[in-house]
N, C-alpha and C. Protein backbone atom coordinates (compact mmCIF):
# COMPACT_ATOMS: atom_id res chain seq x y z
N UNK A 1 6.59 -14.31 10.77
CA UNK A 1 6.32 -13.11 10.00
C UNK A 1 5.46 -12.14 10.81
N UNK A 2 5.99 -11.11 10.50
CA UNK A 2 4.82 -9.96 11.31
C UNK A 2 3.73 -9.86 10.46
N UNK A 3 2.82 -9.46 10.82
CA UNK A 3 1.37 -9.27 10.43
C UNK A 3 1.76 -7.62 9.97
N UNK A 4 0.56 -7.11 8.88
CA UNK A 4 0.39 -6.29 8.29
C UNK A 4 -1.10 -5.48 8.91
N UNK A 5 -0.62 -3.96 9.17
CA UNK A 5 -2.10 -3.04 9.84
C UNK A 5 -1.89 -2.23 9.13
N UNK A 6 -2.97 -1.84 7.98
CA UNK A 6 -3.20 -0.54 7.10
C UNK A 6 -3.48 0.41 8.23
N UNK A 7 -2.71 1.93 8.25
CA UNK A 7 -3.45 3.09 9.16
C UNK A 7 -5.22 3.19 8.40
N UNK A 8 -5.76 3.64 8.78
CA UNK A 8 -7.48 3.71 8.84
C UNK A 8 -7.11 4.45 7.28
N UNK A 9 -7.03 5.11 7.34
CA UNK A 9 -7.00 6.47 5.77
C UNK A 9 -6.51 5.39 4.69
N UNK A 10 -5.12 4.43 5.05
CA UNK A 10 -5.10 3.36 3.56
C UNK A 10 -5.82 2.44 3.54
N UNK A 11 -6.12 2.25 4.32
CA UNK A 11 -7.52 1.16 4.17
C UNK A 11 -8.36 1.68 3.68
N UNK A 12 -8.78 3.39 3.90
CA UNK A 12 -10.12 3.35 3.29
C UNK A 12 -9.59 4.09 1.73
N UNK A 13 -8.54 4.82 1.44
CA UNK A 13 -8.04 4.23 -0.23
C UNK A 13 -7.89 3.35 -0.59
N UNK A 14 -7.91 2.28 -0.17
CA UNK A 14 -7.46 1.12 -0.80
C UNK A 14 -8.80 0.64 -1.13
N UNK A 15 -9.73 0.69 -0.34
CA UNK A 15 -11.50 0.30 -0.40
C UNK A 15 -11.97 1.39 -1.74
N UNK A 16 -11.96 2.38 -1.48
CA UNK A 16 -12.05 3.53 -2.84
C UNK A 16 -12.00 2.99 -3.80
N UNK A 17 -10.37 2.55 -3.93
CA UNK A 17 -9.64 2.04 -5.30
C UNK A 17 -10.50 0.84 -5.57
N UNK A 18 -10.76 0.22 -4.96
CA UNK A 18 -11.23 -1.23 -5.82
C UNK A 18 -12.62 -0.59 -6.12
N UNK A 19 -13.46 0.22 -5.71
CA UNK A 19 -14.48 0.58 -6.04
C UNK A 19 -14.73 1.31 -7.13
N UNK A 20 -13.56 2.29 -7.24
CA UNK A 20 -13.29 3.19 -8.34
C UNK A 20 -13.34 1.95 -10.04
N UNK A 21 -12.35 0.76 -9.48
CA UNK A 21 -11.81 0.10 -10.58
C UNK A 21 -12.84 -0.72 -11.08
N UNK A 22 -14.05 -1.26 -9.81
CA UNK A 22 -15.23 -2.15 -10.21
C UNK A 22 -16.14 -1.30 -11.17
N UNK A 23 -16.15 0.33 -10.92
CA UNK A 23 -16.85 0.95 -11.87
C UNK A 23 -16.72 0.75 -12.96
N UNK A 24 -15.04 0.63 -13.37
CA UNK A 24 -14.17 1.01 -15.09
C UNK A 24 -14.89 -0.09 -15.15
N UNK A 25 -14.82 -1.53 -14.89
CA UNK A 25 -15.01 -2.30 -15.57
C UNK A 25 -15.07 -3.53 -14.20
N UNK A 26 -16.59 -4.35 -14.88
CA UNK A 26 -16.71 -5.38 -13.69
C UNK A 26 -15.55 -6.36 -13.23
N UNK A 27 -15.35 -6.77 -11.61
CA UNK A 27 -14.27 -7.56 -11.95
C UNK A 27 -12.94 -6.79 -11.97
N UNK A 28 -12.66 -5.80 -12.26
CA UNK A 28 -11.47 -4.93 -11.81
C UNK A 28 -10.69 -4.35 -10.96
N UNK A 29 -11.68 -4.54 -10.14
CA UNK A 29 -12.00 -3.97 -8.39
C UNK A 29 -11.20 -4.98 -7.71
N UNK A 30 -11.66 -6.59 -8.22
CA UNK A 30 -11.67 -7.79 -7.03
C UNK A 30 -9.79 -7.78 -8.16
N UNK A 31 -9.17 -7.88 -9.03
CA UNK A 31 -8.15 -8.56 -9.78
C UNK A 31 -6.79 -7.15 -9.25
N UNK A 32 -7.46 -5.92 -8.87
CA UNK A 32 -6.51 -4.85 -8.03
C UNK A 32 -6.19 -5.26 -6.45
N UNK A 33 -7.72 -5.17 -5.93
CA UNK A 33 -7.18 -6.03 -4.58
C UNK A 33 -6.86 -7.38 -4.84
N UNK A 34 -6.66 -8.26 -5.51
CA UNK A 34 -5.75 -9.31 -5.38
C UNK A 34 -4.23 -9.23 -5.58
N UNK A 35 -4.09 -7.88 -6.60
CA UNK A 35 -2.63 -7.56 -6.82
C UNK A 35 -2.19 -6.67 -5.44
N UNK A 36 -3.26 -6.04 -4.73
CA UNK A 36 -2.14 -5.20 -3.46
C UNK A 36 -2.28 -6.29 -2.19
N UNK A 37 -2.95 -7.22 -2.30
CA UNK A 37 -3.09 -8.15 -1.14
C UNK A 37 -1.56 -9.34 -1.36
N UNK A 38 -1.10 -9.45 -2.64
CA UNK A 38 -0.10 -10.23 -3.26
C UNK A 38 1.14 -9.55 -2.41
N UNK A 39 0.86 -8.35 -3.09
CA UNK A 39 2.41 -7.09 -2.57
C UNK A 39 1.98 -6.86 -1.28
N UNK A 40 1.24 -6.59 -0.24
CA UNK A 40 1.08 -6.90 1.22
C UNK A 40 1.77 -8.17 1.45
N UNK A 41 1.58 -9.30 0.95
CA UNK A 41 2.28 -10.43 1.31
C UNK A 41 3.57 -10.87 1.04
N UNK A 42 4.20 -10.27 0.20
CA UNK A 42 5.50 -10.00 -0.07
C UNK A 42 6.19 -9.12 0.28
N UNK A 43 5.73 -7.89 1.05
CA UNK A 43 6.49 -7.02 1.83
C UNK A 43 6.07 -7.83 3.48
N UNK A 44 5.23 -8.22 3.75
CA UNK A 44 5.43 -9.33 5.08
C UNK A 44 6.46 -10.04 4.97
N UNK A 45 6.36 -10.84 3.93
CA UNK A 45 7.61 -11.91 3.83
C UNK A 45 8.82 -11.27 4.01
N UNK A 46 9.20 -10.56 3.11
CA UNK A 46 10.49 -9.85 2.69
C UNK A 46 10.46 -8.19 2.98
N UNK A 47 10.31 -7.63 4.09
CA UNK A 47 10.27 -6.10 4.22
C UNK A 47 11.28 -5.40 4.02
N UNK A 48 12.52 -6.10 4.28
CA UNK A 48 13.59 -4.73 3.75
C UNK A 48 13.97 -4.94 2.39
N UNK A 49 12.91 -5.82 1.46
CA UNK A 49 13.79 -5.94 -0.01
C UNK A 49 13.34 -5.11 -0.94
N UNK A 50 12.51 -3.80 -0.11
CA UNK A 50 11.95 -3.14 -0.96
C UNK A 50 12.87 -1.40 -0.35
N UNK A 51 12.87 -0.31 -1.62
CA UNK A 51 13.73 0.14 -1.46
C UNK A 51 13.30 1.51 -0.60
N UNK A 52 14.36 2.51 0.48
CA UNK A 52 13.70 3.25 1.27
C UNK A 52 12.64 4.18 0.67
N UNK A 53 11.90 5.15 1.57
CA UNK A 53 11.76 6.27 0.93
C UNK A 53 11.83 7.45 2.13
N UNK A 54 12.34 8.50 1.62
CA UNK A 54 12.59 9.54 2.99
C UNK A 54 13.98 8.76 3.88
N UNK A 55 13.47 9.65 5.11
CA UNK A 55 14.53 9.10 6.18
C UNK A 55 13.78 8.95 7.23
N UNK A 56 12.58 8.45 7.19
CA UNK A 56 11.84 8.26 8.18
C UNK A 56 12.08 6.64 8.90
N UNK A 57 12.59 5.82 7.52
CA UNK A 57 12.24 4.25 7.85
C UNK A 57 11.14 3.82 6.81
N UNK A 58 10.96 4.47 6.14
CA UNK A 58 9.56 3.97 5.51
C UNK A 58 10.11 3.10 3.72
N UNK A 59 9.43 2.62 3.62
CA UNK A 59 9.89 1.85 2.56
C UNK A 59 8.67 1.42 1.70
N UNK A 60 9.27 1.79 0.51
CA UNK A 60 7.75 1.53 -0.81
C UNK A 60 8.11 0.37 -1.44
N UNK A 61 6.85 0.42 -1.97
CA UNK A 61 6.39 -1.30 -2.47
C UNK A 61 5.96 -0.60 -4.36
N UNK A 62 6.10 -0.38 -4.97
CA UNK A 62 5.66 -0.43 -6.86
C UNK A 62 5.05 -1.12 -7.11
N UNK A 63 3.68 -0.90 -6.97
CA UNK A 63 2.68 -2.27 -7.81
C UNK A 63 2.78 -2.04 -9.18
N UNK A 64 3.03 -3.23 -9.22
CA UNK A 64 2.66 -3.75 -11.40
C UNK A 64 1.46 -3.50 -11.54
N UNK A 65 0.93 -3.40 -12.65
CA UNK A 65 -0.55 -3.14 -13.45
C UNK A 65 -0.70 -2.04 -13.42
N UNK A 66 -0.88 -1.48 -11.95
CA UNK A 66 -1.76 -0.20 -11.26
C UNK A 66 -1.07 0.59 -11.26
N UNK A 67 -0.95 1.91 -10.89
CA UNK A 67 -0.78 3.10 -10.58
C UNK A 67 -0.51 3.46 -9.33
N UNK A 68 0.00 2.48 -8.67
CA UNK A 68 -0.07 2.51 -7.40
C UNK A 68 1.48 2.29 -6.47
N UNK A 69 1.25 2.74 -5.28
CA UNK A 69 2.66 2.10 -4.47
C UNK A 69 2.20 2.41 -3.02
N UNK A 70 3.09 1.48 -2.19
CA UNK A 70 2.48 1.07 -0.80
C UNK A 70 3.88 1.35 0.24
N UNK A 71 3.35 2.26 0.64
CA UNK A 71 4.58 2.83 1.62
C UNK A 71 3.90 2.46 3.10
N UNK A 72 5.28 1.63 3.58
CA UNK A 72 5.10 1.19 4.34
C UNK A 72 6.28 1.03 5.89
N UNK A 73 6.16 0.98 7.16
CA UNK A 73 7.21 0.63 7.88
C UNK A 73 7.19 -0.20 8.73
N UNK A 74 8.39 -0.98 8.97
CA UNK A 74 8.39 -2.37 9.26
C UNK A 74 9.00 -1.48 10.93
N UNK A 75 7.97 -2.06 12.23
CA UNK A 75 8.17 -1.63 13.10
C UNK A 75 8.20 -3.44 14.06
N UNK A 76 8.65 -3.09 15.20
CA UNK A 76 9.18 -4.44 16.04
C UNK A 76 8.27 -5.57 15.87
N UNK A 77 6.72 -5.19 16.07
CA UNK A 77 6.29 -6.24 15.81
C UNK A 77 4.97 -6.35 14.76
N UNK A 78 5.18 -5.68 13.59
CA UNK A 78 4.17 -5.73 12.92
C UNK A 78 4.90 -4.84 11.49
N UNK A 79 4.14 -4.83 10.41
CA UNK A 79 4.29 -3.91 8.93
C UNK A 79 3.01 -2.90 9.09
N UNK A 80 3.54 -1.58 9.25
CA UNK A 80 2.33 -0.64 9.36
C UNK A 80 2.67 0.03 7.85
N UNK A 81 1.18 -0.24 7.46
CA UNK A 81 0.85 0.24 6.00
C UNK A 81 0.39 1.49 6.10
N UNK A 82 1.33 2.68 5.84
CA UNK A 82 0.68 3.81 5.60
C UNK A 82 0.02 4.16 4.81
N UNK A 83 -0.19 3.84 3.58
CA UNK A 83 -0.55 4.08 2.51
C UNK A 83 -0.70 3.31 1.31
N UNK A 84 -1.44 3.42 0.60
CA UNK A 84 -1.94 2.68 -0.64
C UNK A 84 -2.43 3.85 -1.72
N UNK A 85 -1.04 4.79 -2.21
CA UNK A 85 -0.87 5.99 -2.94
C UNK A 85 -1.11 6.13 -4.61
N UNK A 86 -2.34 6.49 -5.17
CA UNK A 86 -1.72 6.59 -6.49
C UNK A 86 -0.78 7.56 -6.86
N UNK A 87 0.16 6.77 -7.78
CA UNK A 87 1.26 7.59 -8.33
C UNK A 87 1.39 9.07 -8.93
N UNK A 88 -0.19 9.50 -9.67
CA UNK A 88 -0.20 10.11 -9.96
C UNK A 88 -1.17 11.26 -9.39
N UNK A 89 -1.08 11.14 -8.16
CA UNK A 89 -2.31 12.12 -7.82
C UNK A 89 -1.68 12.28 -6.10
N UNK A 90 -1.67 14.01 -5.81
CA UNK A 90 -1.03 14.32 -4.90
C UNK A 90 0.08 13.69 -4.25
N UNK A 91 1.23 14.08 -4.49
CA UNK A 91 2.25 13.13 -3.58
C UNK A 91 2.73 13.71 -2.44
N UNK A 92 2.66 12.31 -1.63
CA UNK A 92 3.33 13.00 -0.31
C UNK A 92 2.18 13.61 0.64
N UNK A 93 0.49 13.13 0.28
CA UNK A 93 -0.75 13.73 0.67
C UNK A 93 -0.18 12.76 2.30
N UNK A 94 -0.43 12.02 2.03
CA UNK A 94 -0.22 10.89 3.31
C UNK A 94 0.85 10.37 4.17
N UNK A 95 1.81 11.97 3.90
CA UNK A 95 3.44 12.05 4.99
C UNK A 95 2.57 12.34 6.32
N UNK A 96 1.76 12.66 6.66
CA UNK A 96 1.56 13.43 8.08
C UNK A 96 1.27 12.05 8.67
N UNK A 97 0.90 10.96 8.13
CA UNK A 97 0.49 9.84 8.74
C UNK A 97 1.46 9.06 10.05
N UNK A 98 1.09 8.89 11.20
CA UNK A 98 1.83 8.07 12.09
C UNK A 98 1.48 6.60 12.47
N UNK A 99 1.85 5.82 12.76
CA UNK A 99 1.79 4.45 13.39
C UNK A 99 1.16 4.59 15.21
């Protein structure tokens, strides 16, 4: 399996988000990053079973619970995570992103 590298910017949304969620409510924070660390590990396992987006190569992931989706591209030797996007807030903020 290839290994998974968030670009710097989804890593540090993704750090946000659990921080944002530990605020709503204790414990919310750690049960979100366990659900995008799940779907990180299932787009490792299985990267093309998730469906394209664009024509770049890039391919999203739909998290359950959250509000969220993880666009990502499966390059020769690794899954570069562009993003860790909420659904509802600016889309498409994090197209300029490269590997």
């Amino acid at each position: 399996m290839k290994p998974a590298v968030f670009h710097s910017e989804a890593e540090a949304e993704f750090r946000a988000a659990i921080h944002y969620y530990d605020e709503q409510r204790s414990g919310l924070g750690a049960e979100f990053q366990e659900v995008i660390e799940q779907a990180v590990a299932q787009i490792v396992e299985m990267p093309q079973a998730f469906p394209p987006h664009g024509d770049q190569g890039l391919r999203m992931y739909v998290v359950r619970r959250f509000p969220y989706t993880i666009f990502y591209l499966e390059l020769g030797d690794l899954i570069w995570i562009a993003a860790v996007a909420h659904q509802r807030r600016r889309p498409g903020y994090w197209a300029h992103r490269r590997p």
